[in-house]
N, C-alpha and C. Protein backbone atom coordinates (compact mmCIF):
# COMPACT_ATOMS: atom_id res chain seq x y z
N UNK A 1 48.12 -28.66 -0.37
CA UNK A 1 49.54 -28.55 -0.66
C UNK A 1 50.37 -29.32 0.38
N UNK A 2 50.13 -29.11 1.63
CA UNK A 2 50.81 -30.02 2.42
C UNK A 2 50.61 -31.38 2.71
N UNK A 3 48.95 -31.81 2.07
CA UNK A 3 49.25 -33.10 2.09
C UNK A 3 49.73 -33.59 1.00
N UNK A 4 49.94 -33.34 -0.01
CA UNK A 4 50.65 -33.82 -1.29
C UNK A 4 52.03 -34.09 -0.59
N UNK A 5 53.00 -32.96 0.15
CA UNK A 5 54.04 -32.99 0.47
C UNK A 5 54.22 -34.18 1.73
N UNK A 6 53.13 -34.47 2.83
CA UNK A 6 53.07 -36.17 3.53
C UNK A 6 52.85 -37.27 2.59
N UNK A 7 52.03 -37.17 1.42
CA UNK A 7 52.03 -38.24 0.58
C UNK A 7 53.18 -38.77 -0.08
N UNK A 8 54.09 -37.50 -0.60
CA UNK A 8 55.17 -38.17 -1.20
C UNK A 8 56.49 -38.48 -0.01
N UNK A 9 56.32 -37.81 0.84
CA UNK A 9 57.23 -38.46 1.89
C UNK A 9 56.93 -40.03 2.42
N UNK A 10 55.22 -40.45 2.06
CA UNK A 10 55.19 -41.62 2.76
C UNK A 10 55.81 -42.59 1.97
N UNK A 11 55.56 -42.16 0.62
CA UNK A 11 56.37 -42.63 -1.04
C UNK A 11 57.44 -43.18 -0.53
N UNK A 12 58.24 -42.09 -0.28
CA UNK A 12 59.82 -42.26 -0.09
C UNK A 12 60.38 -43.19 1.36
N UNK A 13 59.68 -42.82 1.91
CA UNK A 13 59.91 -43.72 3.10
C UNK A 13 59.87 -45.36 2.95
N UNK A 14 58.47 -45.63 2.11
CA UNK A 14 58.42 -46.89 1.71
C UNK A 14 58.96 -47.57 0.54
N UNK A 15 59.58 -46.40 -0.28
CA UNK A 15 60.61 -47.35 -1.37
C UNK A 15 61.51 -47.49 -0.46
N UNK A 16 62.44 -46.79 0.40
CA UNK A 16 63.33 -46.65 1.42
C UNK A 16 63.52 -48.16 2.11
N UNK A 17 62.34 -48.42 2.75
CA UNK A 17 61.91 -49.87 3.48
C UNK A 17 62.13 -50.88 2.81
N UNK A 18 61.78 -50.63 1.52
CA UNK A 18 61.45 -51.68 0.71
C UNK A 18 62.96 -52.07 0.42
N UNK A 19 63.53 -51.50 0.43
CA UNK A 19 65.67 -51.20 0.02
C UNK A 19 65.88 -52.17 1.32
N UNK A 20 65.78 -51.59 2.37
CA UNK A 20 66.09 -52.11 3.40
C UNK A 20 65.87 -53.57 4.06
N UNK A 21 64.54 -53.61 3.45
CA UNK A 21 64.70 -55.03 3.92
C UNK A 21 65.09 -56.41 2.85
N UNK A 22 64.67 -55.63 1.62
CA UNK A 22 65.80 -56.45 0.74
C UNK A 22 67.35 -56.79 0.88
N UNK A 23 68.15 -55.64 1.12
CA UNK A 23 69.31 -55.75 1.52
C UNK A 23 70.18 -55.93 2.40
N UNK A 24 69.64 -55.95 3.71
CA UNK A 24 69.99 -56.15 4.98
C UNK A 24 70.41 -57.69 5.13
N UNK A 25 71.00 -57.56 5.89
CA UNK A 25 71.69 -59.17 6.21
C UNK A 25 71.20 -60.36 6.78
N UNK A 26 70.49 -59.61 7.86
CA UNK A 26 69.64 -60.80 8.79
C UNK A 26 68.70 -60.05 9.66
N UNK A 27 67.71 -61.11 9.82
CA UNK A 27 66.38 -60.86 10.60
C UNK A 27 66.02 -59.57 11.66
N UNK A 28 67.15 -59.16 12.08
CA UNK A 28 66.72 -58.12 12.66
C UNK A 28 67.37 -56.97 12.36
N UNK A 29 68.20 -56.64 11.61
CA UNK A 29 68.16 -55.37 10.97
C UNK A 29 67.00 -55.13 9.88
N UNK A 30 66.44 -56.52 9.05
CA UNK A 30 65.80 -56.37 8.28
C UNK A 30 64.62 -55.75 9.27
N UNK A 31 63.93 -56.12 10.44
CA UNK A 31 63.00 -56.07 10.81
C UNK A 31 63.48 -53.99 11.43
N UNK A 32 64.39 -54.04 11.66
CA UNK A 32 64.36 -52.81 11.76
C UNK A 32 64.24 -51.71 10.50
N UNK A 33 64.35 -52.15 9.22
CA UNK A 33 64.25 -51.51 8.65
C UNK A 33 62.97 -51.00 7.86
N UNK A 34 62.21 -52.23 8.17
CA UNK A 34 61.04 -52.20 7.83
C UNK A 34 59.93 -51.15 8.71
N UNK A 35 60.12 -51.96 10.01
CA UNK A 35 59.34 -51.41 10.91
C UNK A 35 59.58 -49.95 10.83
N UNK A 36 60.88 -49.36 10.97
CA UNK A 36 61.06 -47.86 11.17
C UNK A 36 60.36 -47.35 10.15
N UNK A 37 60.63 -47.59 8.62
CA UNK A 37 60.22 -46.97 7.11
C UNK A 37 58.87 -47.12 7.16
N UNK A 38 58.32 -48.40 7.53
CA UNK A 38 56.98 -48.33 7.06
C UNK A 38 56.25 -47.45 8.25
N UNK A 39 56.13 -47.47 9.54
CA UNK A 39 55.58 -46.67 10.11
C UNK A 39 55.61 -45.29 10.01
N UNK A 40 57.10 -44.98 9.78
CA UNK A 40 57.17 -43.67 8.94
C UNK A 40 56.10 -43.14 8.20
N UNK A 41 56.39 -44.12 6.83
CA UNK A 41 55.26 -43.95 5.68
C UNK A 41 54.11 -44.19 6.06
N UNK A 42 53.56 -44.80 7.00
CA UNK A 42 52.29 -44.85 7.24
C UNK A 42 51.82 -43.85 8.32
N UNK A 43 52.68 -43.06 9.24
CA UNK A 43 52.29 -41.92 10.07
C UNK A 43 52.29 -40.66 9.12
N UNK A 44 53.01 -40.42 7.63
CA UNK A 44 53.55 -39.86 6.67
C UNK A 44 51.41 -39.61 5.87
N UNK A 45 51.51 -40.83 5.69
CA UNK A 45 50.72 -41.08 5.02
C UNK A 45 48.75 -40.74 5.78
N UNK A 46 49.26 -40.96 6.91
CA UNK A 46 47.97 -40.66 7.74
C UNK A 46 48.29 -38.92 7.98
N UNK A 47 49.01 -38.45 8.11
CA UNK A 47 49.14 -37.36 8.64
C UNK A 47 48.65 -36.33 7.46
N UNK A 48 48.76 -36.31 6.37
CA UNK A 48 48.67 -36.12 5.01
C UNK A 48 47.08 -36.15 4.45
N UNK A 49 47.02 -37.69 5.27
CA UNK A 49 45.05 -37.92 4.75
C UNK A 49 44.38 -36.26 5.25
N UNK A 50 44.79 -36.30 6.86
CA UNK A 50 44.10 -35.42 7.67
C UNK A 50 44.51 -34.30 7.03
N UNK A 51 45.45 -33.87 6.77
CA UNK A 51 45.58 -32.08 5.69
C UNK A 51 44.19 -32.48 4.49
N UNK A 52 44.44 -33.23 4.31
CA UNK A 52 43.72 -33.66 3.04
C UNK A 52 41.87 -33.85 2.74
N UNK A 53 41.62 -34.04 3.81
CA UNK A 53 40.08 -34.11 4.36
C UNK A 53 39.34 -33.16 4.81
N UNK A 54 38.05 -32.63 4.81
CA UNK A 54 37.50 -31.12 5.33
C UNK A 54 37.42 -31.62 6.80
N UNK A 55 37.71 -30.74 7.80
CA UNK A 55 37.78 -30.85 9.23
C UNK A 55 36.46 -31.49 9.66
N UNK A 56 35.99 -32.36 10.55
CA UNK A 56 34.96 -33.08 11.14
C UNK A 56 35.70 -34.27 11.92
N UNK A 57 34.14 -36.05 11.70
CA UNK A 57 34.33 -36.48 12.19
C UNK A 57 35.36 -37.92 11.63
N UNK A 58 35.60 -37.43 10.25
CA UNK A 58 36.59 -38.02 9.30
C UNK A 58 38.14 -37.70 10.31
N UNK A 59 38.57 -36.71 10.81
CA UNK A 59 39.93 -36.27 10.86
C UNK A 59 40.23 -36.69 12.41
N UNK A 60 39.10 -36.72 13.09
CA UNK A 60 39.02 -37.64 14.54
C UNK A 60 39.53 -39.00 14.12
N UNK A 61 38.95 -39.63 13.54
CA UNK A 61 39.07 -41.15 13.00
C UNK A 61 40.25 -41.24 12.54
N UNK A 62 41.11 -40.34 11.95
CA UNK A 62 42.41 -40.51 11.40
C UNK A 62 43.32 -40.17 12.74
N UNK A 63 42.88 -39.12 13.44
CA UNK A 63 44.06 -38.85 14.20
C UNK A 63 44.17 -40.03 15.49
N UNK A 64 42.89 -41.30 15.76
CA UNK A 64 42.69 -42.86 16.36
C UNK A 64 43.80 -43.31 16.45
N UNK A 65 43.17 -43.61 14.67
CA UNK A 65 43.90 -44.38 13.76
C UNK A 65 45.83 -44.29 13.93
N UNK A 66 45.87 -42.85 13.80
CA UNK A 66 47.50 -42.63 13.74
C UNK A 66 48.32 -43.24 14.79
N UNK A 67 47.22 -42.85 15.90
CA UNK A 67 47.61 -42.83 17.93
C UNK A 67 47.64 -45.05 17.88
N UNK A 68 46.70 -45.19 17.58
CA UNK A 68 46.37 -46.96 17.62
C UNK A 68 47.99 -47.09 16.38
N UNK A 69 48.47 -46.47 15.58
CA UNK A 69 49.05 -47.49 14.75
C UNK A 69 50.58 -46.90 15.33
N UNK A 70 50.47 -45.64 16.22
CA UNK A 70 52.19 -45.31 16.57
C UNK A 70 52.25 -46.22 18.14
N UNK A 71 51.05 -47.08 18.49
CA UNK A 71 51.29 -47.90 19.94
C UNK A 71 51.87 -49.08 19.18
N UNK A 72 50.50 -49.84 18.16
CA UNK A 72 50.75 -51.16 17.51
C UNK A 72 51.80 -51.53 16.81
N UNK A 73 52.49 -50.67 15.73
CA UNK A 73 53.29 -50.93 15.32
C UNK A 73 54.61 -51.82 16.34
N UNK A 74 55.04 -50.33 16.77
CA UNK A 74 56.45 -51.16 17.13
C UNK A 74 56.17 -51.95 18.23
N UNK A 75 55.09 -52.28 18.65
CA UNK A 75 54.45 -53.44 19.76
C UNK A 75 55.03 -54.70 19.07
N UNK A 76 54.10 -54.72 17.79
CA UNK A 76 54.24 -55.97 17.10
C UNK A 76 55.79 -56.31 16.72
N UNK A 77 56.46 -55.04 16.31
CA UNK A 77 57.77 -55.24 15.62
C UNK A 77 58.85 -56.15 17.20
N UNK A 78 58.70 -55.47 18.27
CA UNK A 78 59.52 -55.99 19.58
C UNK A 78 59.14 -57.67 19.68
N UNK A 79 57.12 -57.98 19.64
CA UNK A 79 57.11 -59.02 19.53
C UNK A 79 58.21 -60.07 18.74
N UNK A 80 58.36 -59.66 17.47
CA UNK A 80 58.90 -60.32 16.48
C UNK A 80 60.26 -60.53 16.93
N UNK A 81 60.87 -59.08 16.95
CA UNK A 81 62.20 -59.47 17.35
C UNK A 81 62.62 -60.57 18.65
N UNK A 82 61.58 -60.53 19.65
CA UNK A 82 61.67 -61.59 20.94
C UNK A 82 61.53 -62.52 20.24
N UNK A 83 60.93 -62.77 19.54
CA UNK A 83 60.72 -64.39 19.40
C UNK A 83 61.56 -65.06 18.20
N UNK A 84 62.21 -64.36 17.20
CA UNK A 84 63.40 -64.72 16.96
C UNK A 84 64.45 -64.63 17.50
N UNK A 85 64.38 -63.53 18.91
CA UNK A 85 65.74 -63.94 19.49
C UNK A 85 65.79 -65.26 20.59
N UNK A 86 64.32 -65.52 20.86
CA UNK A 86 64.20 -66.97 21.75
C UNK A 86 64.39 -68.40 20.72
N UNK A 87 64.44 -68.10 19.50
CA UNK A 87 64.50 -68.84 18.22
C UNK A 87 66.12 -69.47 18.18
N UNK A 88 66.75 -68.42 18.76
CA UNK A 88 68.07 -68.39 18.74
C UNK A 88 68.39 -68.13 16.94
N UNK A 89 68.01 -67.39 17.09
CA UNK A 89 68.54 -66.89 15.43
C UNK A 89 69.62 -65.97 15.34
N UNK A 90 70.55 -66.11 15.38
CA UNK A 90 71.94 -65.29 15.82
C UNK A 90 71.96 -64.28 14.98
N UNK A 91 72.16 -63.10 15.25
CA UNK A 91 72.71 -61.71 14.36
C UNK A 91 73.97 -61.86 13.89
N UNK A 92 73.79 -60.98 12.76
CA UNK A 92 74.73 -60.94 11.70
C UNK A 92 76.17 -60.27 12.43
N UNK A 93 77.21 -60.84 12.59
CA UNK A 93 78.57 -60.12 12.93
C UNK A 93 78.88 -59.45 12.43
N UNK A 94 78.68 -59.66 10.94
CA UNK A 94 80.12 -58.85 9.71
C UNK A 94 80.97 -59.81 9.08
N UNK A 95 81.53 -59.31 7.79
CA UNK A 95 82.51 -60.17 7.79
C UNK A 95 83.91 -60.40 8.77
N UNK A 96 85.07 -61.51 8.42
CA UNK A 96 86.06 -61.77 9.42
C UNK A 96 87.12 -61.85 8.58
């Protein structure tokens, strides 16, 4: 029962993302919107496996997995943002 209830939260998180980075203005809100939603959905989604699995050496491997993907993620996401901001890719102001 409760992992059904992480599964559909990871659902929602990632249609969520998926909004977000469609609609966002420029490169780094998009990248924030992604990064936040999908790790969401994917800590959502791992957290959920482990309700979901009989206790052993399956739920070790997930709870790695979770720890390796809540370092990597926003590792990679900061990468990104540095190197479009050394790109000089200017953020979005707003309109004037």
């Amino acid at each position: 029962m409760l992992g059904w209830f992480f599964f559909i939260l990871a659902g929602f998180f990632a249609v969520l993302g998926t909004f977000g980075v469609l609609f966002m203005p420029d490169v780094y809100s998009r990248l924030q919107a992604g990064a936040l939603s999908g790790t969401t959905a994917v800590v959502s989604l791992l957290i959920g496996s482990i309700f979901w699995v009989d206790p052993g050496p399956l739920t070790g491997r997930l709870v790695v997995l979770l720890l390796f993907f809540l370092v990597s993620s926003p590792t990679a996401t900061h990468i990104i943002g540095r190197y479009a901001w050394r790109e000089r890719i200017v953020p979005w102001r707003g309109p004037r």
